[in-house]
Every structure is written in structure tokens, then in C-alpha cells.
PDB file of N, CA and C in Angstrom:
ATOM      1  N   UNK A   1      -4.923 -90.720  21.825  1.00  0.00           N
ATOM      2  CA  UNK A   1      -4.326 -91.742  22.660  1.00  0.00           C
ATOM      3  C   UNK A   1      -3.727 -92.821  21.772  1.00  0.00           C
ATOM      4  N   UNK A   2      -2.750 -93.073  21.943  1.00  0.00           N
ATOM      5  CA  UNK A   2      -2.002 -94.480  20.922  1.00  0.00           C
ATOM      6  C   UNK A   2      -1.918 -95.630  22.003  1.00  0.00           C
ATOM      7  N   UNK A   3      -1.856 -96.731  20.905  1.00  0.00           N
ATOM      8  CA  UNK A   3      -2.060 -98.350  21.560  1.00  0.00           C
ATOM      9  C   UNK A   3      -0.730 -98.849  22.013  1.00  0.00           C
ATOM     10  N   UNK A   4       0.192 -98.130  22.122  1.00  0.00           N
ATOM     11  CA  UNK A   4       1.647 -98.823  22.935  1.00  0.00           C
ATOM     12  C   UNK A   4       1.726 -99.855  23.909  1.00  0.00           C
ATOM     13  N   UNK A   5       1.071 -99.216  24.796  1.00  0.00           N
ATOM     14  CA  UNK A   5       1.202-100.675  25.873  1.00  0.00           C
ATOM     15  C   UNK A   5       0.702-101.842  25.317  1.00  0.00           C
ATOM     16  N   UNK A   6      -0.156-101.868  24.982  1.00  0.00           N
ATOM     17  CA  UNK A   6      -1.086-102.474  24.473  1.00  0.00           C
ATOM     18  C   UNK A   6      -0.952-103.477  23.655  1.00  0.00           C
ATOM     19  N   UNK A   7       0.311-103.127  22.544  1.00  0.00           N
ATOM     20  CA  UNK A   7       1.171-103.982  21.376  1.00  0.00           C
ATOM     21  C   UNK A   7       1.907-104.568  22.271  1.00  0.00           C
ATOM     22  N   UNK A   8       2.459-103.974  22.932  1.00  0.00           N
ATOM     23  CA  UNK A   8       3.610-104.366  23.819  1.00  0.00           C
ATOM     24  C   UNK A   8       3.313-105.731  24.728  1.00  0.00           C
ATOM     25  N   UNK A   9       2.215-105.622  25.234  1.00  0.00           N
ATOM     26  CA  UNK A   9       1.791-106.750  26.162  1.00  0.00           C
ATOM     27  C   UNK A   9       1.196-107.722  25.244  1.00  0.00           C
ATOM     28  N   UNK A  10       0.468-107.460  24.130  1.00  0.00           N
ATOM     29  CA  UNK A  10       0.417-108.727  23.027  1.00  0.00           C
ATOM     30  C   UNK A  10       1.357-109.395  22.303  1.00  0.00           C
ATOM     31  N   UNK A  11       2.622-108.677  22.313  1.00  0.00           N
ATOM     32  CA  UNK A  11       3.812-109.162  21.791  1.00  0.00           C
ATOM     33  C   UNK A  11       4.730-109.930  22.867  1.00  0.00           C
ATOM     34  N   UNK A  12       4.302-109.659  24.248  1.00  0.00           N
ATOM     35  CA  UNK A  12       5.442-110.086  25.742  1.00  0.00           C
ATOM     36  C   UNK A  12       6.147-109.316  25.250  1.00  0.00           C
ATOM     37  N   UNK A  13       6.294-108.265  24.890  1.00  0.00           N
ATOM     38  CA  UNK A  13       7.657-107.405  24.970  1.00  0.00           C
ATOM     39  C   UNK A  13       7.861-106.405  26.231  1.00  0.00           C
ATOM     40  N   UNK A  14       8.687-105.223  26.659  1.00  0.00           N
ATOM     41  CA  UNK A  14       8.904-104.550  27.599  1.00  0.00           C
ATOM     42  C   UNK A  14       9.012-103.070  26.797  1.00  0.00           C
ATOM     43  N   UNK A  15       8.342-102.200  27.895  1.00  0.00           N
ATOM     44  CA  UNK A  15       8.769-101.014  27.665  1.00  0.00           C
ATOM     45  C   UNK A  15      10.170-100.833  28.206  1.00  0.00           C
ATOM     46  N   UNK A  16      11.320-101.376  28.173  1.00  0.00           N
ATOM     47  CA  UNK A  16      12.589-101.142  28.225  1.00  0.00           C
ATOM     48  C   UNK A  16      12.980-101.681  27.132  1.00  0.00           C
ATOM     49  N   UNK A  17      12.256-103.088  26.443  1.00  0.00           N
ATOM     50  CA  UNK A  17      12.918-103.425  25.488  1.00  0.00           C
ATOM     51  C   UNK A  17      12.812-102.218  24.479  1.00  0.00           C
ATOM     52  N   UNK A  18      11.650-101.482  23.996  1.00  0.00           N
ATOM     53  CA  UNK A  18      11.583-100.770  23.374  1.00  0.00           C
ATOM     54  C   UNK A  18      12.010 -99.850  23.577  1.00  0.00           C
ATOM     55  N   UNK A  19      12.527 -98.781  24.800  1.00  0.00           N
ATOM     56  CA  UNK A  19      13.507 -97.601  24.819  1.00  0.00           C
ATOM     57  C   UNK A  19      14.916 -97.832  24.354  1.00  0.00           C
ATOM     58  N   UNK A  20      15.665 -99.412  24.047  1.00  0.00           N
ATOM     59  CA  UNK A  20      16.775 -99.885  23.851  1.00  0.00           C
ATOM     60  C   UNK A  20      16.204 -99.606  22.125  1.00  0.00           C
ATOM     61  N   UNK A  21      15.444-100.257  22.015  1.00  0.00           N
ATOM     62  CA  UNK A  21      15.546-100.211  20.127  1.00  0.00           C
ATOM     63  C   UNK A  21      15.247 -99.062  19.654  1.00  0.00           C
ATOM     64  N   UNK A  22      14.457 -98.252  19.997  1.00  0.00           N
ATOM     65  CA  UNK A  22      14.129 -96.863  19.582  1.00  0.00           C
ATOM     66  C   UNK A  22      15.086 -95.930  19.941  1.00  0.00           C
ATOM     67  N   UNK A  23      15.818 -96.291  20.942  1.00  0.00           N
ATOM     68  CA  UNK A  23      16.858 -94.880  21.127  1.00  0.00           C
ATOM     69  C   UNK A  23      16.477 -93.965  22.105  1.00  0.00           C
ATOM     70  N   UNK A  24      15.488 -94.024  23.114  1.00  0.00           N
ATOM     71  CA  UNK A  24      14.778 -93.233  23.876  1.00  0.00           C
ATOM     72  C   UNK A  24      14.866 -93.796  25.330  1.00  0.00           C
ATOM     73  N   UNK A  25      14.831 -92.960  26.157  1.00  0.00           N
ATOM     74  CA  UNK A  25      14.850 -93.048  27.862  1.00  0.00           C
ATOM     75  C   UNK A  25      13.739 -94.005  27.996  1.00  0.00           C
ATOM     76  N   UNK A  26      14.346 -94.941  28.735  1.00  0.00           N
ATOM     77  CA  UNK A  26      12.729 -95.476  29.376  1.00  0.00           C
ATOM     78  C   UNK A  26      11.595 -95.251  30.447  1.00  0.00           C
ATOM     79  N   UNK A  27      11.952 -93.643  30.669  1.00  0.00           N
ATOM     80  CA  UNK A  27      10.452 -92.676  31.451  1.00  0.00           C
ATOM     81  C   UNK A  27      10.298 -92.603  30.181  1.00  0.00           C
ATOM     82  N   UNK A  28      10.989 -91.912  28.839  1.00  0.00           N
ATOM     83  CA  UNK A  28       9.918 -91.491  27.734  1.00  0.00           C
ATOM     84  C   UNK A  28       9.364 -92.722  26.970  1.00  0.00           C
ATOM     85  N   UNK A  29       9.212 -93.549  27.523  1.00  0.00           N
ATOM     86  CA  UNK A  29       8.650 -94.698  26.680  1.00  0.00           C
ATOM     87  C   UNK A  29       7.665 -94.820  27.460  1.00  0.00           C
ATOM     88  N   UNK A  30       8.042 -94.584  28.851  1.00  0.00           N
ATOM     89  CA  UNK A  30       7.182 -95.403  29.887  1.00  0.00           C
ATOM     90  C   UNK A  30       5.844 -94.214  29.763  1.00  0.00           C
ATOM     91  N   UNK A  31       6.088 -92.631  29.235  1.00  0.00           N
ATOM     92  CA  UNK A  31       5.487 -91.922  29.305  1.00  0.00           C
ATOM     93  C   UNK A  31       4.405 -91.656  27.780  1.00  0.00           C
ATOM     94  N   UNK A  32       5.197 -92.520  26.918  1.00  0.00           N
ATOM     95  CA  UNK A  32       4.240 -92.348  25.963  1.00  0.00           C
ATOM     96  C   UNK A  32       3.214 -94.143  25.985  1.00  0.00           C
ATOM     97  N   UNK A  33       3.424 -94.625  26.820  1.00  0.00           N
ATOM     98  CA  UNK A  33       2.689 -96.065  27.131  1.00  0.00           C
ATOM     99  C   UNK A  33       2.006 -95.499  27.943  1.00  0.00           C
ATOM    100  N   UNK A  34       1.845 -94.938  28.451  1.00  0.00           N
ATOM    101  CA  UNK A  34       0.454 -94.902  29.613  1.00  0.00           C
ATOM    102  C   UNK A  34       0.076 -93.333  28.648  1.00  0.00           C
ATOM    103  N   UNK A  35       0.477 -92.596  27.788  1.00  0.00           N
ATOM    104  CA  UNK A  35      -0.470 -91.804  27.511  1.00  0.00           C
ATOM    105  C   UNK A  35      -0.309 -90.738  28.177  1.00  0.00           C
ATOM    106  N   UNK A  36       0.846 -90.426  28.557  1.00  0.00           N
ATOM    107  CA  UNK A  36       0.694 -89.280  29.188  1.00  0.00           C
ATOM    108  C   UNK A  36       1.790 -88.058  28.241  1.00  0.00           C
ATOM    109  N   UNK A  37       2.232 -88.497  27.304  1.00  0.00           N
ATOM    110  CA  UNK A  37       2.853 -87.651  26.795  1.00  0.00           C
ATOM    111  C   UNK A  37       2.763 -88.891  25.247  1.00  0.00           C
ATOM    112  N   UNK A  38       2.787 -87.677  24.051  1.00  0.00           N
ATOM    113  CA  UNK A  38       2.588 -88.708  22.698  1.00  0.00           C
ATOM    114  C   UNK A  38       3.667 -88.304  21.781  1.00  0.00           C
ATOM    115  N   UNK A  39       4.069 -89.552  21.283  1.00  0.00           N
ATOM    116  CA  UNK A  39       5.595 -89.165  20.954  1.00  0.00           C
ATOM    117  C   UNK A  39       4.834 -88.378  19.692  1.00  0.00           C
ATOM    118  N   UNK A  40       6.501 -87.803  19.082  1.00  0.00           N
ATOM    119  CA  UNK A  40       6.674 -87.219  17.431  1.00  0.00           C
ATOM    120  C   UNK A  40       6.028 -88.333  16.238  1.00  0.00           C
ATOM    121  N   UNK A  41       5.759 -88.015  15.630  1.00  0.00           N
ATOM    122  CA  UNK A  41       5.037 -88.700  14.371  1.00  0.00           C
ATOM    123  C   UNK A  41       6.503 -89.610  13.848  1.00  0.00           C
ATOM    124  N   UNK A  42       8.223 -88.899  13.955  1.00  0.00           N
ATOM    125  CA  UNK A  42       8.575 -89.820  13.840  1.00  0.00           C
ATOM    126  C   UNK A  42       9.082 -91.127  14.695  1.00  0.00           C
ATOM    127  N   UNK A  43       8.613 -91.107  15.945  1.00  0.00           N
ATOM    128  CA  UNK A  43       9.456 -91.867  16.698  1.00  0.00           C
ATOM    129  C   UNK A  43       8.169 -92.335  16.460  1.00  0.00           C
ATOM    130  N   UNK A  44       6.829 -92.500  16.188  1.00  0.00           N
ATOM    131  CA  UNK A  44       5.861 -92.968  16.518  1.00  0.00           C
ATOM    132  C   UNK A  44       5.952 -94.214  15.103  1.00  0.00           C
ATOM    133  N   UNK A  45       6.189 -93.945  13.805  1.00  0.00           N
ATOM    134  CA  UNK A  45       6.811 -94.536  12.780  1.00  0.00           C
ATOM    135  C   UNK A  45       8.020 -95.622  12.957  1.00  0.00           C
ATOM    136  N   UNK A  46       8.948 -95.019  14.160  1.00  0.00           N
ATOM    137  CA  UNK A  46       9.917 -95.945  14.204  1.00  0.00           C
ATOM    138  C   UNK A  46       9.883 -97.222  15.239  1.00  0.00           C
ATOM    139  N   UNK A  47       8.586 -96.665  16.125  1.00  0.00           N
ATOM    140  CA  UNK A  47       7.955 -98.000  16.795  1.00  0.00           C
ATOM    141  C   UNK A  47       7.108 -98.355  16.167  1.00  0.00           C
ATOM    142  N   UNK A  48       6.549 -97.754  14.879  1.00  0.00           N
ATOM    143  CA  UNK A  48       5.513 -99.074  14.359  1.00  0.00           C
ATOM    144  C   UNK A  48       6.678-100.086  13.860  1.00  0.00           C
ATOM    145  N   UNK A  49       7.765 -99.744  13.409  1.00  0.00           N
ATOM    146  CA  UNK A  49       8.866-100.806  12.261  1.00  0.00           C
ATOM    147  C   UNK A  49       9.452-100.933  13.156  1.00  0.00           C
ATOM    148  N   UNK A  50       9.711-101.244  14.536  1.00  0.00           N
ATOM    149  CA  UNK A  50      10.158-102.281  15.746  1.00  0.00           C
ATOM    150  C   UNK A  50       8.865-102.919  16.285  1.00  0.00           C
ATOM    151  N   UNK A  51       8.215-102.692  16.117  1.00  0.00           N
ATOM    152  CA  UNK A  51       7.131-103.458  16.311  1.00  0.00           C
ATOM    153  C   UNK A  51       6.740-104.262  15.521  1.00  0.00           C
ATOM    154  N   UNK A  52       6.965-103.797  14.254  1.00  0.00           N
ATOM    155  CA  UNK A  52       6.290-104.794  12.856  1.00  0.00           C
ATOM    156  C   UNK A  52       4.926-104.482  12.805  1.00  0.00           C
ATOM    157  N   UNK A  53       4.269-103.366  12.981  1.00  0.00           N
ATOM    158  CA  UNK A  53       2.733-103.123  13.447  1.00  0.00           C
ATOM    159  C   UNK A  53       2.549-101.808  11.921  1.00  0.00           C
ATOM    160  N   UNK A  54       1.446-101.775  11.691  1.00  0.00           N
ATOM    161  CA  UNK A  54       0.803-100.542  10.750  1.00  0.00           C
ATOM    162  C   UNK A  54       0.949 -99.680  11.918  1.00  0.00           C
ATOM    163  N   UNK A  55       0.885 -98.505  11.371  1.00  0.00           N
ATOM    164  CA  UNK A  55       1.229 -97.346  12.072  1.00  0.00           C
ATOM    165  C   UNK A  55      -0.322 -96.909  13.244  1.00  0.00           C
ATOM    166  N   UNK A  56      -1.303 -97.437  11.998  1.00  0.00           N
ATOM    167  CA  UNK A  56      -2.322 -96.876  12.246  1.00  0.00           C
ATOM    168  C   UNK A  56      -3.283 -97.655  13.880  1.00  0.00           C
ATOM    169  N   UNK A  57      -2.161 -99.239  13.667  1.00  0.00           N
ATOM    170  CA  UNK A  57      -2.926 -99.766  14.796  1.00  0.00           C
ATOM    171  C   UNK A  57      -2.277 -99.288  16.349  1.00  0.00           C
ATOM    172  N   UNK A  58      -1.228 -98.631  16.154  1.00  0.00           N
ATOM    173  CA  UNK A  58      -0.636 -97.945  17.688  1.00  0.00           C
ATOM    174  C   UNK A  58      -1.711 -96.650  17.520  1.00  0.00           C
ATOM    175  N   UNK A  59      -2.467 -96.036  16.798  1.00  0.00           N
ATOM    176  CA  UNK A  59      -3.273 -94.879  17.093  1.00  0.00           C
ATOM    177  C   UNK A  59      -4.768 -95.134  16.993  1.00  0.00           C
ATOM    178  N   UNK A  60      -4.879 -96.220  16.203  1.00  0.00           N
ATOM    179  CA  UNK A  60      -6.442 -96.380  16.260  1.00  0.00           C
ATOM    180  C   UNK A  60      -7.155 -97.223  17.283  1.00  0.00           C
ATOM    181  N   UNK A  61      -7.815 -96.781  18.106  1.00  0.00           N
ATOM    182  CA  UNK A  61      -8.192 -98.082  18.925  1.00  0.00           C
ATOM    183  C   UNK A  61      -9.327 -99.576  17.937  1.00  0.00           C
ATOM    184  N   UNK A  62     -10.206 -98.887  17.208  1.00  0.00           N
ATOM    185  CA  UNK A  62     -11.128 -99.724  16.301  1.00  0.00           C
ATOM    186  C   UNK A  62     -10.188-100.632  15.526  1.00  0.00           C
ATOM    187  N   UNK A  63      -9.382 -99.877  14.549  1.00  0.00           N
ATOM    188  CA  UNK A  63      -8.366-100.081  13.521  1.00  0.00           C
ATOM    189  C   UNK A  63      -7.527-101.669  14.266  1.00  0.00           C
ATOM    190  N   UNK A  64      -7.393-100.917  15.543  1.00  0.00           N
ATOM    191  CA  UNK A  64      -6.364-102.075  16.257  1.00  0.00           C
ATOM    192  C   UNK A  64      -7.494-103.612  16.807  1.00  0.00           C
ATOM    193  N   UNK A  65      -8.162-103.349  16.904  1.00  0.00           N
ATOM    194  CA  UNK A  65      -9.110-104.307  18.042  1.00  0.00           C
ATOM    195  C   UNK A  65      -8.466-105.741  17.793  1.00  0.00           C
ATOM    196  N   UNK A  66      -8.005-106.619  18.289  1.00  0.00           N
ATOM    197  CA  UNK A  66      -7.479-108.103  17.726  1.00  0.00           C
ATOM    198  C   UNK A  66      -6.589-107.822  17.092  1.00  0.00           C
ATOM    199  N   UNK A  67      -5.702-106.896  16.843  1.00  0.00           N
ATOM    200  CA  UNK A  67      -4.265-106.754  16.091  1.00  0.00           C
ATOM    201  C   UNK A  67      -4.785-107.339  14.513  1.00  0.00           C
ATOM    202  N   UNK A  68      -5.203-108.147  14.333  1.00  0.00           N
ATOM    203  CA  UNK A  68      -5.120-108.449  12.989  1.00  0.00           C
ATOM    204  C   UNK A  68      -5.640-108.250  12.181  1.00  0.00           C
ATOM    205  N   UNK A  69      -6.978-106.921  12.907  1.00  0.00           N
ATOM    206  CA  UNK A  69      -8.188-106.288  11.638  1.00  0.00           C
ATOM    207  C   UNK A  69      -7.599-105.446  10.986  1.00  0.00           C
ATOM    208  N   UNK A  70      -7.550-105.626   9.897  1.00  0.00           N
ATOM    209  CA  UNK A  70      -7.413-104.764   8.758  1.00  0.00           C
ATOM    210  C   UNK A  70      -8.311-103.694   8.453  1.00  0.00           C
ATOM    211  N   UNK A  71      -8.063-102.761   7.801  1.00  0.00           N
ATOM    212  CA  UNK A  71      -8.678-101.565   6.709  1.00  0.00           C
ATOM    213  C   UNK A  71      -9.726-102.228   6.224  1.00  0.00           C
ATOM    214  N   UNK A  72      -9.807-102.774   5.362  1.00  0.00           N
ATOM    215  CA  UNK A  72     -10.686-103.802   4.518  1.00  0.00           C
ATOM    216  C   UNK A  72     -11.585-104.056   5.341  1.00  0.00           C
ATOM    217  N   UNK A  73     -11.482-105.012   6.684  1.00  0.00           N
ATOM    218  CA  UNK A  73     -12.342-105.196   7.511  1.00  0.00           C
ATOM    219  C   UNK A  73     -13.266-104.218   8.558  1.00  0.00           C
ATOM    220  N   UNK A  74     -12.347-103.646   8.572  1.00  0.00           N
ATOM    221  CA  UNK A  74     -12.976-102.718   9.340  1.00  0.00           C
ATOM    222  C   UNK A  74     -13.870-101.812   9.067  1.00  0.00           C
ATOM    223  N   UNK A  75     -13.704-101.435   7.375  1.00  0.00           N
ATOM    224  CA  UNK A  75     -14.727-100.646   6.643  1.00  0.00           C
ATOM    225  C   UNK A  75     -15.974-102.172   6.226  1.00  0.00           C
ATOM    226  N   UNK A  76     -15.910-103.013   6.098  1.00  0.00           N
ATOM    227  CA  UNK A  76     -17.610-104.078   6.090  1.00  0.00           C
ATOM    228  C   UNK A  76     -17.818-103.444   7.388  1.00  0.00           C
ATOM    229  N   UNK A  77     -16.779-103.851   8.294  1.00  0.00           N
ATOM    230  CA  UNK A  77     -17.599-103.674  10.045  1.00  0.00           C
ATOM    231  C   UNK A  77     -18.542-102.417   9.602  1.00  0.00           C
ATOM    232  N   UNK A  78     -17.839-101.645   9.540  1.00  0.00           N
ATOM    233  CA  UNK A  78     -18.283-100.107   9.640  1.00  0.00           C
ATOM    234  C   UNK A  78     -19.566 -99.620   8.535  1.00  0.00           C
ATOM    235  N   UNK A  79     -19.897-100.269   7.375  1.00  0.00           N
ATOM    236  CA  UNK A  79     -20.493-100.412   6.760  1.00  0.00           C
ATOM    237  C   UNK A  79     -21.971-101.516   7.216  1.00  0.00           C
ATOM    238  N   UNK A  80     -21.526-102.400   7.632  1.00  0.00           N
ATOM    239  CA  UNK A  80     -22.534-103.182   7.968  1.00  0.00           C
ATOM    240  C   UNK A  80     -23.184-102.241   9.060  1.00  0.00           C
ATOM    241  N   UNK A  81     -22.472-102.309  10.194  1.00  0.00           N
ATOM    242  CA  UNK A  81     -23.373-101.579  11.233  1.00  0.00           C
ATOM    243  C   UNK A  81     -24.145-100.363  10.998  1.00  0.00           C
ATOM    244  N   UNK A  82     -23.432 -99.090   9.970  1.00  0.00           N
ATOM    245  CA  UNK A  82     -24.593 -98.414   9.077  1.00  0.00           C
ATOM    246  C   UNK A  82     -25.568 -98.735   8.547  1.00  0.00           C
ATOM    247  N   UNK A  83     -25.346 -99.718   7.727  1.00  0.00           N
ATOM    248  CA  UNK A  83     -26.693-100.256   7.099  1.00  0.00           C
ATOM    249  C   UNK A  83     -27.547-100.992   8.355  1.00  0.00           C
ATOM    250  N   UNK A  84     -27.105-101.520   8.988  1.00  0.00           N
ATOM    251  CA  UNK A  84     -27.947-101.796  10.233  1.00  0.00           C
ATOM    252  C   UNK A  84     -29.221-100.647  11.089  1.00  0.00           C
ATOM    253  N   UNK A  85     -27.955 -99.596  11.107  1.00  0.00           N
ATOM    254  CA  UNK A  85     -28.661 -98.268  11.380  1.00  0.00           C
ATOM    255  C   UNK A  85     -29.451 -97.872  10.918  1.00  0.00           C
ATOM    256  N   UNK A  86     -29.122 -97.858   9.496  1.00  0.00           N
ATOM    257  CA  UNK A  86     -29.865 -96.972   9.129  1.00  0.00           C
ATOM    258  C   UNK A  86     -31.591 -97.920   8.204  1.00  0.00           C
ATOM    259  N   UNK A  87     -31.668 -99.121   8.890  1.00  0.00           N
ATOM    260  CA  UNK A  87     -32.374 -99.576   8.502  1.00  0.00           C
ATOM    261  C   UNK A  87     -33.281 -99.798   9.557  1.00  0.00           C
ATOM    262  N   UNK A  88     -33.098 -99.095  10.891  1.00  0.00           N
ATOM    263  CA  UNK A  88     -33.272 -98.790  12.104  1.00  0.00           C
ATOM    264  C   UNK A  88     -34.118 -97.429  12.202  1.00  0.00           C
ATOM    265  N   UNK A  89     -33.766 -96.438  11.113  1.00  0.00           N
ATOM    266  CA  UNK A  89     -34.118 -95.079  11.368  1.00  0.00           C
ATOM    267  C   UNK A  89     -35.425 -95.331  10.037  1.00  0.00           C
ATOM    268  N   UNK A  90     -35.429 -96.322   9.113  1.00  0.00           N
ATOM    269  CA  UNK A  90     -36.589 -95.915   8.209  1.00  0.00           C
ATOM    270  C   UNK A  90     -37.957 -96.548   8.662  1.00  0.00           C
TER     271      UNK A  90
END
């Protein structure tokens, strides 16, 4: 599942604005925003760079959480809560 709408409504932008910049119908925009169809890896690239977004936060839901977590962060997150765990299981 990718985060399209999702950027989209944190930015106030439109899924029409984005079928105008990408080059695509706006059912196929409207269809890869709700998830019902997932674009090509490259159109999916060419809305991260109209978006201004990492690629990874239109596909990751964790990756994305608050738009502004990073890699970096997200591995302490992910690290901490292991060690949490697993300090849980001894």
C-alpha cells in the first residue's frame, strides 16, 4: 500500500493537481490514492520528485509517520523498542 493520499492532504495539494504534473489521468491517480491499483516504480519515483518526498515515505507507512522521520530515526525507534523487548523476554 503507498502513502499518496496521505502526502497529498499534508501538503493541501489535489489529486488533480498531481495527474497535471505527472502526466496521468486523474481516475489513475485517483486509483493509485485510495490503493486500489499501484503505480510503476517509475511513475511512483516521479511523484516522489513532485512531491519533494523520499521515495520511501509514499511506501512506508512507519518510514512515513510525521513526514519528517527519517532512516536514522526510525532505526533508534526500532532499536530501542527491541531492546525494550527483549529485556522483556529475559
Amino acid at each position: 500500500m503507498n502513502r499518496i493520499k496521505i502526502i497529498l492532504t499534508e501538503q493541501g495539494r489535489s489529486q488533480r493537481w498531481l495527474s497535471e504534473k505527472i502526466n496521468r489521468s486523474y481516475p489513475a491517480v485517483t486509483l493509485y490514492c485510495n490503493n486500489k491499483v499501484q503505480p510503476s516504480l517509475s511513475i511512483l519515483f516521479r511523484i516522489a520528485e513532485v512531491l519533494e518526498v523520499d521515495i520511501r515515505i509514499l511506501l512506508n507507512h512507519q518510514y512515513g509517520e510525521g513526514s519528517s522521520r527519517g532512516p536514522r530515526q526510525s532505526a533508534k525507534a526500532n532499536l530501542v523498542e527491541m531492546t525494550r523487548m527483549n529485556s522483556f523476554a529475559q
